[in-house]
N, C-alpha and C. Protein backbone atom coordinates (compact mmCIF):
# COMPACT_ATOMS: atom_id res chain seq x y z
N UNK A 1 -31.90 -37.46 -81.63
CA UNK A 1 -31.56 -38.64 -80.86
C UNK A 1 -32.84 -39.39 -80.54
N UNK A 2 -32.72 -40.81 -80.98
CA UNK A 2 -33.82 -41.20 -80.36
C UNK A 2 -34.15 -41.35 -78.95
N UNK A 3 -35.73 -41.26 -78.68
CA UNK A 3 -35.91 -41.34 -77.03
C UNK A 3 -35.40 -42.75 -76.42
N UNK A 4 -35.01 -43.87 -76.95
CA UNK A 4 -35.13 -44.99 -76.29
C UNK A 4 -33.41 -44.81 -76.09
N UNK A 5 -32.77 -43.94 -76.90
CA UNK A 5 -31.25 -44.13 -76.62
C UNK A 5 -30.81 -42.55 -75.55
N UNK A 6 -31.87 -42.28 -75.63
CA UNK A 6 -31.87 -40.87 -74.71
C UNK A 6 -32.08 -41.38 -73.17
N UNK A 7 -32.55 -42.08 -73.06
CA UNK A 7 -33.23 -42.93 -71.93
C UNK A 7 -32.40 -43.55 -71.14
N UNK A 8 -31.43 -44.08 -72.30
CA UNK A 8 -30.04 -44.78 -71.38
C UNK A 8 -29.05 -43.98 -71.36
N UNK A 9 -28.62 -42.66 -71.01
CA UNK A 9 -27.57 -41.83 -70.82
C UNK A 9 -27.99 -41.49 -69.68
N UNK A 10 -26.93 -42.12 -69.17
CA UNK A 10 -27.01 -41.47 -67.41
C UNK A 10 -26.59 -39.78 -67.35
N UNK A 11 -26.24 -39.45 -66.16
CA UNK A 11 -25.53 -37.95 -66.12
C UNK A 11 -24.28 -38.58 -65.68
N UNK A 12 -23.95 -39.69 -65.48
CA UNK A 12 -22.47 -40.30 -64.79
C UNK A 12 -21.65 -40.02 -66.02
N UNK A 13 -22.56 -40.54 -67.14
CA UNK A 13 -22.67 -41.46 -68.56
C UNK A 13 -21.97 -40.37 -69.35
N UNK A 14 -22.71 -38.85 -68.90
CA UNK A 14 -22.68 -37.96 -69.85
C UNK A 14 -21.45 -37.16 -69.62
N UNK A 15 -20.87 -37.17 -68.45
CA UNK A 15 -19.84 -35.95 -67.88
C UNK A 15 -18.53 -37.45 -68.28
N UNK A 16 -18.81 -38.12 -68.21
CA UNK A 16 -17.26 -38.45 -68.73
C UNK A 16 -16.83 -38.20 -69.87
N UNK A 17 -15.24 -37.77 -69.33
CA UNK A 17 -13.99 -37.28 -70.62
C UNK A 17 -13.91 -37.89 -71.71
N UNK A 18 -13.28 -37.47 -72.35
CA UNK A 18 -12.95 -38.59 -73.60
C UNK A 18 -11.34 -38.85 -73.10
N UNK A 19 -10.97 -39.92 -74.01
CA UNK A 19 -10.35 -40.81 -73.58
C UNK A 19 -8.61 -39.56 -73.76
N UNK A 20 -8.61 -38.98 -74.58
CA UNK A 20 -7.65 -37.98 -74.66
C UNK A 20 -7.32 -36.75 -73.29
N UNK A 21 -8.75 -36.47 -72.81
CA UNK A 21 -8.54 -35.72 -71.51
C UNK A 21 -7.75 -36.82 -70.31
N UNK A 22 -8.61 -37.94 -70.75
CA UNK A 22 -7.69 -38.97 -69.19
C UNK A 22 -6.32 -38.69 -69.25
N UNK A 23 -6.12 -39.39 -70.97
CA UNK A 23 -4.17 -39.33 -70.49
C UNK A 23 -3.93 -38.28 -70.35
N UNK A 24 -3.93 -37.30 -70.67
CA UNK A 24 -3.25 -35.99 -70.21
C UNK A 24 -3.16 -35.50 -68.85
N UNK A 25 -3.59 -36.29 -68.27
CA UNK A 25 -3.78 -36.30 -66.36
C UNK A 25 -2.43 -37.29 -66.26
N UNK A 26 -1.60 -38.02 -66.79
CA UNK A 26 -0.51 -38.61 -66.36
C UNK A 26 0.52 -38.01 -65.82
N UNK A 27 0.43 -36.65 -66.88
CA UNK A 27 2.27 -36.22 -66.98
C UNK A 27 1.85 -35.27 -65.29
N UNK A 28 0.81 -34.89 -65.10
CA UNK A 28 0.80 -33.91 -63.65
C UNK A 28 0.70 -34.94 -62.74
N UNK A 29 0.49 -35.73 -62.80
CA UNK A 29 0.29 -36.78 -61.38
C UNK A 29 1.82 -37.30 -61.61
N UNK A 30 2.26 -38.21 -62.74
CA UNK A 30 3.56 -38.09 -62.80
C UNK A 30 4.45 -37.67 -62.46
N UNK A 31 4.39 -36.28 -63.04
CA UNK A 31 5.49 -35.02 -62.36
C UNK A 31 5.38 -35.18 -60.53
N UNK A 32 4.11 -35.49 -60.31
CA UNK A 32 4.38 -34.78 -58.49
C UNK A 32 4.69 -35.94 -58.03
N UNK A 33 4.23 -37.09 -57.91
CA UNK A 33 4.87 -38.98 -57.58
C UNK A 33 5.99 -38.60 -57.59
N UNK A 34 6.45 -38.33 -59.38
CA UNK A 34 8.52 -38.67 -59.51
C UNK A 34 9.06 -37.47 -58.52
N UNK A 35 7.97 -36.25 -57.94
CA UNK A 35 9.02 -35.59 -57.03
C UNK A 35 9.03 -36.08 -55.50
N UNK A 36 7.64 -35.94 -55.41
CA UNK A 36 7.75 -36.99 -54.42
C UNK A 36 8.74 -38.08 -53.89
N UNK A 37 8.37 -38.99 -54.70
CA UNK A 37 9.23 -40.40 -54.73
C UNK A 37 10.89 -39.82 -54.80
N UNK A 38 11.86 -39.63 -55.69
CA UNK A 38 12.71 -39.34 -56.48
C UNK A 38 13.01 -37.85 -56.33
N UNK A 39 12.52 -36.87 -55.40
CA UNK A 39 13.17 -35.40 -55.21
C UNK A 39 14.51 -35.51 -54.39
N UNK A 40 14.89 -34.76 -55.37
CA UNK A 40 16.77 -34.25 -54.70
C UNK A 40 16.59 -33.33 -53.19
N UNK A 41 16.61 -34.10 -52.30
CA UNK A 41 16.73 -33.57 -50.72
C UNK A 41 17.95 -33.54 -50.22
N UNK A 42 19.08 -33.16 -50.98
CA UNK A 42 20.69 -33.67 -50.04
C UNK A 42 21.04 -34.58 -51.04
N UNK A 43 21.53 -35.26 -50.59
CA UNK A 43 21.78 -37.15 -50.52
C UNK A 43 20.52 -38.01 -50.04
N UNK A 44 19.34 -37.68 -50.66
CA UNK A 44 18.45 -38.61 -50.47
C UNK A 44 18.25 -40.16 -50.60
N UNK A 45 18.13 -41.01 -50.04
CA UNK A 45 18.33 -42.18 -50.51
C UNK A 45 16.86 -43.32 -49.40
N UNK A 46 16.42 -44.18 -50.33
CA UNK A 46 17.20 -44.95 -51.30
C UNK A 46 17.47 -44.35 -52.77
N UNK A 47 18.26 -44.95 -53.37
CA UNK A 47 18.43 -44.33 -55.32
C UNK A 47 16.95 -44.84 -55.84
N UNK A 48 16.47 -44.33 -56.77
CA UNK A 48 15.61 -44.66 -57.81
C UNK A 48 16.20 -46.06 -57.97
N UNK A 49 15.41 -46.83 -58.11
CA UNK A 49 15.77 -48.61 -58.98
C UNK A 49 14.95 -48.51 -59.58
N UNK A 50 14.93 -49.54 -60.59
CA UNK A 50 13.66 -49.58 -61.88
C UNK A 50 12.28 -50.33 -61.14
N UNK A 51 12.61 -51.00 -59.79
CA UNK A 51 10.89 -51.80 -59.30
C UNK A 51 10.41 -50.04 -58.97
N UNK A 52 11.05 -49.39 -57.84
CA UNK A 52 10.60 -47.95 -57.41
C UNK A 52 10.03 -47.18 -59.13
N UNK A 53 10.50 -47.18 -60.09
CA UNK A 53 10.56 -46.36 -61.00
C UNK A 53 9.00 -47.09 -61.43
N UNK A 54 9.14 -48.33 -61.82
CA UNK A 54 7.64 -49.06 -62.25
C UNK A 54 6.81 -48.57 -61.14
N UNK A 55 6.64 -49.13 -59.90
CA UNK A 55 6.04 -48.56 -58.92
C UNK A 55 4.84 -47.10 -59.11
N UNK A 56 5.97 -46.14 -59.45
CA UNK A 56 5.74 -44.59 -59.22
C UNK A 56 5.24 -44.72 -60.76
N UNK A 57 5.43 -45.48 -61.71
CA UNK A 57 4.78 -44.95 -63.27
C UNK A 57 3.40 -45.91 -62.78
N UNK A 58 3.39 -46.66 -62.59
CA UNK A 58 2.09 -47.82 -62.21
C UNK A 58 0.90 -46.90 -61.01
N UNK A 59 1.37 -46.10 -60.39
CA UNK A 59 0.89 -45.20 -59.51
C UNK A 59 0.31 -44.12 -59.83
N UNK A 60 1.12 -43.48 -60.85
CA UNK A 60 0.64 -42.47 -62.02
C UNK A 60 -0.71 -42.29 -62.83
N UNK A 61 -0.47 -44.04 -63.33
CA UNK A 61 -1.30 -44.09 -64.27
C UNK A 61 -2.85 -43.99 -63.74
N UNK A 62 -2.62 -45.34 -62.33
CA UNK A 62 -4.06 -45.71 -61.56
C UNK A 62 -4.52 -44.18 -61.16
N UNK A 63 -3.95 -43.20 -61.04
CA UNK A 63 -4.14 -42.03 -60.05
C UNK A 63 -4.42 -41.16 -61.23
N UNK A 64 -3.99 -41.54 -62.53
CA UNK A 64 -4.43 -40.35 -63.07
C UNK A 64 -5.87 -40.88 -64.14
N UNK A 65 -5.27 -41.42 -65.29
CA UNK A 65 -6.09 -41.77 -66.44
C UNK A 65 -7.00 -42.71 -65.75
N UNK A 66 -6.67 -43.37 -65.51
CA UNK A 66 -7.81 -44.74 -64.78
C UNK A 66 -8.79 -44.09 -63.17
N UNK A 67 -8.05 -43.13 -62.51
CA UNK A 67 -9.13 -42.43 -62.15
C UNK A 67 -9.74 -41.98 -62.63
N UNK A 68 -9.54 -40.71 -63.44
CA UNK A 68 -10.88 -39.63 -64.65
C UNK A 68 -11.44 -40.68 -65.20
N UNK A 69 -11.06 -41.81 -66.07
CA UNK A 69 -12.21 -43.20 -66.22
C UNK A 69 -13.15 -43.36 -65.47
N UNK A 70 -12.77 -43.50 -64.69
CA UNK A 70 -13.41 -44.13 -63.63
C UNK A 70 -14.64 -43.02 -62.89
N UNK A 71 -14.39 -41.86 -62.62
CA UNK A 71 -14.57 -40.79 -61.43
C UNK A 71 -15.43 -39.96 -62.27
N UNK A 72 -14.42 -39.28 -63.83
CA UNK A 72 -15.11 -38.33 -64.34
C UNK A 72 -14.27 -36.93 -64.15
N UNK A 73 -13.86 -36.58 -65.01
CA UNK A 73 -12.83 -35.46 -64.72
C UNK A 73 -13.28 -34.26 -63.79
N UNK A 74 -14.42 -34.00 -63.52
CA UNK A 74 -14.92 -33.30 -62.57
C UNK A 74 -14.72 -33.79 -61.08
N UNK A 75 -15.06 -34.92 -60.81
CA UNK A 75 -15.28 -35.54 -59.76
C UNK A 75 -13.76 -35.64 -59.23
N UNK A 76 -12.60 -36.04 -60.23
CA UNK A 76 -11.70 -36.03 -60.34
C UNK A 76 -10.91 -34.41 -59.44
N UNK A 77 -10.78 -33.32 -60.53
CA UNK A 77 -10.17 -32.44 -60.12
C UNK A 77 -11.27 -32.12 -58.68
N UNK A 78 -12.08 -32.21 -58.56
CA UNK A 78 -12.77 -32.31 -57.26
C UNK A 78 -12.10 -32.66 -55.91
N UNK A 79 -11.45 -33.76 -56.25
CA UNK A 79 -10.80 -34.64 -55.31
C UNK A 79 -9.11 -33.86 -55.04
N UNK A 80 -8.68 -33.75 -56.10
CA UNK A 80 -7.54 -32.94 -56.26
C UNK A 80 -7.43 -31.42 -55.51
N UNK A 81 -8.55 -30.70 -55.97
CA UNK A 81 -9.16 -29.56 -54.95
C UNK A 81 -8.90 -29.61 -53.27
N UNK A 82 -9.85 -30.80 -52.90
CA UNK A 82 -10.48 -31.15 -51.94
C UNK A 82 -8.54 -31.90 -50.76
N UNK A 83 -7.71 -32.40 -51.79
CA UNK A 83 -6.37 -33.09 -50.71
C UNK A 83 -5.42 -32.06 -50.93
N UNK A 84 -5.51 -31.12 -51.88
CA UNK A 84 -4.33 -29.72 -52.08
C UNK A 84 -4.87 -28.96 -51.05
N UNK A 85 -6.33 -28.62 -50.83
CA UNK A 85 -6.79 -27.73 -49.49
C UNK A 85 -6.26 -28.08 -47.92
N UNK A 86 -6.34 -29.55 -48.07
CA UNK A 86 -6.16 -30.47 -46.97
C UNK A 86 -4.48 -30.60 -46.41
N UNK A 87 -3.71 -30.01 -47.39
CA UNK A 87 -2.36 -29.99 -47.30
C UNK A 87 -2.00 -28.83 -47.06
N UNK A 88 -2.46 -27.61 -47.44
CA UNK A 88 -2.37 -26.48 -47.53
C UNK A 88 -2.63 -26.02 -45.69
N UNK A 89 -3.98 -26.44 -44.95
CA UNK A 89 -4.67 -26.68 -43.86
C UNK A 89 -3.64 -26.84 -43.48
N UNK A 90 -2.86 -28.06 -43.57
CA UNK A 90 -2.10 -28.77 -42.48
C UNK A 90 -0.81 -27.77 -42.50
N UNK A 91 -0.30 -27.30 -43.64
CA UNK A 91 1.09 -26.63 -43.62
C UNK A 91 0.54 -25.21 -42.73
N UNK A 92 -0.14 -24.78 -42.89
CA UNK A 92 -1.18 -23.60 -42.29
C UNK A 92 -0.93 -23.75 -40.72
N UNK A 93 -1.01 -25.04 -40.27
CA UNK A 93 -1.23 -24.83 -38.68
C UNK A 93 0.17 -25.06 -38.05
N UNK A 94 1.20 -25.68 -38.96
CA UNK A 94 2.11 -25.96 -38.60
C UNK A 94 2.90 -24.48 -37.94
N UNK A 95 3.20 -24.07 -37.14
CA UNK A 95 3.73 -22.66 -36.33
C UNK A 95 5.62 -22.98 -36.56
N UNK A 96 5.99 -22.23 -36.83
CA UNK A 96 7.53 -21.94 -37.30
C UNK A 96 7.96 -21.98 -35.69
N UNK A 97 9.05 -22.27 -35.72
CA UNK A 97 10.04 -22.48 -33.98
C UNK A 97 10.14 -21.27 -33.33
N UNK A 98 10.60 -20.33 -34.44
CA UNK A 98 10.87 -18.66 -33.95
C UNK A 98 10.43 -18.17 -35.56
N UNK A 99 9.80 -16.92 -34.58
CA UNK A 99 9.60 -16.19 -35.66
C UNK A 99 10.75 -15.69 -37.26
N UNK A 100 9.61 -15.48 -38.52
CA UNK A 100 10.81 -15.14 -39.19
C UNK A 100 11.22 -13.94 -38.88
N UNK A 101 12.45 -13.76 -39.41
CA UNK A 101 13.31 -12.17 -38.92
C UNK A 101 13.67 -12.32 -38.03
N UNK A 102 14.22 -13.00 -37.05
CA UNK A 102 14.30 -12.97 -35.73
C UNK A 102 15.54 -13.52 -35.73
């Protein structure tokens, strides 16, 4: 490699994915949005409509592929790490009404 093209590779430069790792971050951000959004709770409502449906795929995408673009798939599952802990925390402190078994 030459030094003058060695020179301009950042480490930002160097840890990003290729463009095949981004999309493959859709269908898991996907999957948890459409449960999110669209999980069978009862009779949940409102129904799915197609603006909600664009919405939650338009949400997907920014959150998945166009983040790791953007972030760097490290920095990325980093972040993912860092709000699954943060949820986990919160379900953690939440104390049940009565004990189970009881």
């Amino acid at each position: 490699m030459h030094v003058a093209l060695r020179a301009q590779v950042t480490p930002w430069a160097a840890a990003k994915p290729d463009g095949m790792a981004a999309l493959l971050t859709v269908v898991p951000v996907g999957l948890v949005l459409g449960l999110l959004v669209f999980g069978h709770y009862g009779d949940r409502e409102p129904r799915p409509t197609r603006p909600r449906i664009a919405a939650t795929a338009a949400a997907a995408v920014l959150l998945g592929p166009v983040a790791v673009a953007e972030l760097g798939l490290f920095v990325w599952l980093l972040g993912i790490a860092i709000v699954a802990a943060g949820i986990t925390a919160l379900a953690m402190l939440r104390a049940p009404e009565q004990p189970l078994g009881h």
